[in-house]
N, C-alpha and C. Protein backbone atom coordinates (compact mmCIF):
# COMPACT_ATOMS: atom_id res chain seq x y z
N UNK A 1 91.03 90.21 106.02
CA UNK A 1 91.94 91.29 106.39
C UNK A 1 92.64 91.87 105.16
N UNK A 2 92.95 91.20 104.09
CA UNK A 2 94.19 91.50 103.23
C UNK A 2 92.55 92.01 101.84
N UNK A 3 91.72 91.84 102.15
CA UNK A 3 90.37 92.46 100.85
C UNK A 3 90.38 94.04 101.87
N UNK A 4 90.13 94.49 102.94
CA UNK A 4 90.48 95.77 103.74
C UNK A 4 91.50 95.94 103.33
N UNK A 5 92.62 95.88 103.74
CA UNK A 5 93.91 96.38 103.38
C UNK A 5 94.07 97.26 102.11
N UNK A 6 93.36 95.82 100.97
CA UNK A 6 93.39 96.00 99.20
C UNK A 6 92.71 97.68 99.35
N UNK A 7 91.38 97.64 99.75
CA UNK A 7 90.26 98.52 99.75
C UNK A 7 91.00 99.82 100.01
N UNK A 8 91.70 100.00 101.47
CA UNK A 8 92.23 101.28 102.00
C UNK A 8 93.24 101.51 101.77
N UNK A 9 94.31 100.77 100.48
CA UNK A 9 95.20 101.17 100.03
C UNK A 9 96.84 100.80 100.97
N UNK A 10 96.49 100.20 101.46
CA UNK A 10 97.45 99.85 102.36
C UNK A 10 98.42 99.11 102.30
N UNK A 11 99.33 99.22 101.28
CA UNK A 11 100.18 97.97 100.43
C UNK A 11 100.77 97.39 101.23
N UNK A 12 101.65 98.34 101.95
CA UNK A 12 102.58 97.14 102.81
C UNK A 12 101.60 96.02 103.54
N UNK A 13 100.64 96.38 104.35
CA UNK A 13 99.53 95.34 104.83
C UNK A 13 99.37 93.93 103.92
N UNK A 14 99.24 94.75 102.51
CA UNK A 14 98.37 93.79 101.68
C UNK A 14 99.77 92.46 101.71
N UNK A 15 101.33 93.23 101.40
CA UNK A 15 102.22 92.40 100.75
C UNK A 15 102.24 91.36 102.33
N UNK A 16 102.13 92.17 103.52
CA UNK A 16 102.82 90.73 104.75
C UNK A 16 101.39 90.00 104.78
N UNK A 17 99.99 90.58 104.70
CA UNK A 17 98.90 89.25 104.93
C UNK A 17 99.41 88.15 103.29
N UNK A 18 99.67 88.41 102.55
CA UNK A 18 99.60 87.77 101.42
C UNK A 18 99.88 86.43 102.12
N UNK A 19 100.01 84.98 100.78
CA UNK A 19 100.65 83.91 101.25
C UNK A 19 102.16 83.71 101.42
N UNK A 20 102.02 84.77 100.59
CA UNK A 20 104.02 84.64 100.30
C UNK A 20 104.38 86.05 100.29
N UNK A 21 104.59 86.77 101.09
CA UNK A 21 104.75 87.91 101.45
C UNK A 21 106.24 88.82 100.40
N UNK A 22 106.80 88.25 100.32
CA UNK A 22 108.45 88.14 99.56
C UNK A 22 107.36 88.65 97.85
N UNK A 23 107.20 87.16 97.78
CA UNK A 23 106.57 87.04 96.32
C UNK A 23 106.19 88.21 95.43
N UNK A 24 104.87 88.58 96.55
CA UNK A 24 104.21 89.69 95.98
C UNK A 24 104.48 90.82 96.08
N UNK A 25 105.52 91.42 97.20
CA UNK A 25 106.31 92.49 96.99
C UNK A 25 107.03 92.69 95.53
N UNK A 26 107.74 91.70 95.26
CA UNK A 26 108.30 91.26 94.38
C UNK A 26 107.77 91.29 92.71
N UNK A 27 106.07 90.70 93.05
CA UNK A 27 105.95 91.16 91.66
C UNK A 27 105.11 92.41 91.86
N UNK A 28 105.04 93.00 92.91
CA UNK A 28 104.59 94.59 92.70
C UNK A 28 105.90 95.58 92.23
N UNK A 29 106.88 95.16 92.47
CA UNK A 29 107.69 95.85 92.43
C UNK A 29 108.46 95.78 90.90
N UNK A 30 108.10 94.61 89.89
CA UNK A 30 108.14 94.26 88.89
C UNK A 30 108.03 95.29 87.73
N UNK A 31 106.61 96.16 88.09
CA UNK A 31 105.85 96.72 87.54
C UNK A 31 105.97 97.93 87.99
N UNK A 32 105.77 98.92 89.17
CA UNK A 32 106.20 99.51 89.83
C UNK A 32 107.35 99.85 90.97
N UNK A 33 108.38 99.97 90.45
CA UNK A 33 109.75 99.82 91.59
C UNK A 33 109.77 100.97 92.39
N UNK A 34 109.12 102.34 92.33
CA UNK A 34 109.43 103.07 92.96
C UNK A 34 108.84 103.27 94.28
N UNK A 35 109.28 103.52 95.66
CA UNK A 35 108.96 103.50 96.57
C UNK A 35 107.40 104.45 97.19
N UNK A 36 107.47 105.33 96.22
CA UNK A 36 106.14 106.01 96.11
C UNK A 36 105.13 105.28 95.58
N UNK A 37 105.29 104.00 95.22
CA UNK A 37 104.26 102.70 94.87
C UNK A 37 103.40 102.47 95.81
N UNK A 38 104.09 102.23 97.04
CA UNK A 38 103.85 101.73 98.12
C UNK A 38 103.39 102.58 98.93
N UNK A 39 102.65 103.69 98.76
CA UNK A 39 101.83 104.44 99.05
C UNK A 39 101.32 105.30 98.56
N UNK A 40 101.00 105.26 97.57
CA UNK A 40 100.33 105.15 96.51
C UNK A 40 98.42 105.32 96.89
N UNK A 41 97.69 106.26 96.99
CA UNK A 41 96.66 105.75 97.22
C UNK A 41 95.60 105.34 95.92
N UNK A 42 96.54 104.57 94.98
CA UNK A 42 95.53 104.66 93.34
C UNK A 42 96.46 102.78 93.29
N UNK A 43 96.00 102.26 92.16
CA UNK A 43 96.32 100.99 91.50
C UNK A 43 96.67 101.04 90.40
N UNK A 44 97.67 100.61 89.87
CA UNK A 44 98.26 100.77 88.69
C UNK A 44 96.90 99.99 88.06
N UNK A 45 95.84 99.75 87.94
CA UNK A 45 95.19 99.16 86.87
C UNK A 45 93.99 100.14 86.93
N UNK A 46 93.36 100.71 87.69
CA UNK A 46 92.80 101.96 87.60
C UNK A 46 93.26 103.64 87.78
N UNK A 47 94.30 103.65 88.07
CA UNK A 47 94.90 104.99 88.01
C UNK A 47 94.42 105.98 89.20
């Protein structure tokens, strides 16, 4: 579920299937804080 999610861009999905849901919000938000992150249809590592 959370490799779909990754695929269709679907962050919030990706952050609650995660294991630690908190966590990885957390370090997405590390890197990207702005709320337009989170829907976002690109990855900060490919653009």
């Amino acid at each position: 579920a959370i490799s779909k999610a990754r695929f269709e861009f679907r962050w919030r999905d990706q952050f609650n299937l995660a294991l630690d849901p908190v966590t990885a919000e957390e370090y997405h938000d590390e890197t990207l804080p702005a709320e337009g992150a989170k829907v976002a249809h690109f990855c900060s590592m490919c653009g």
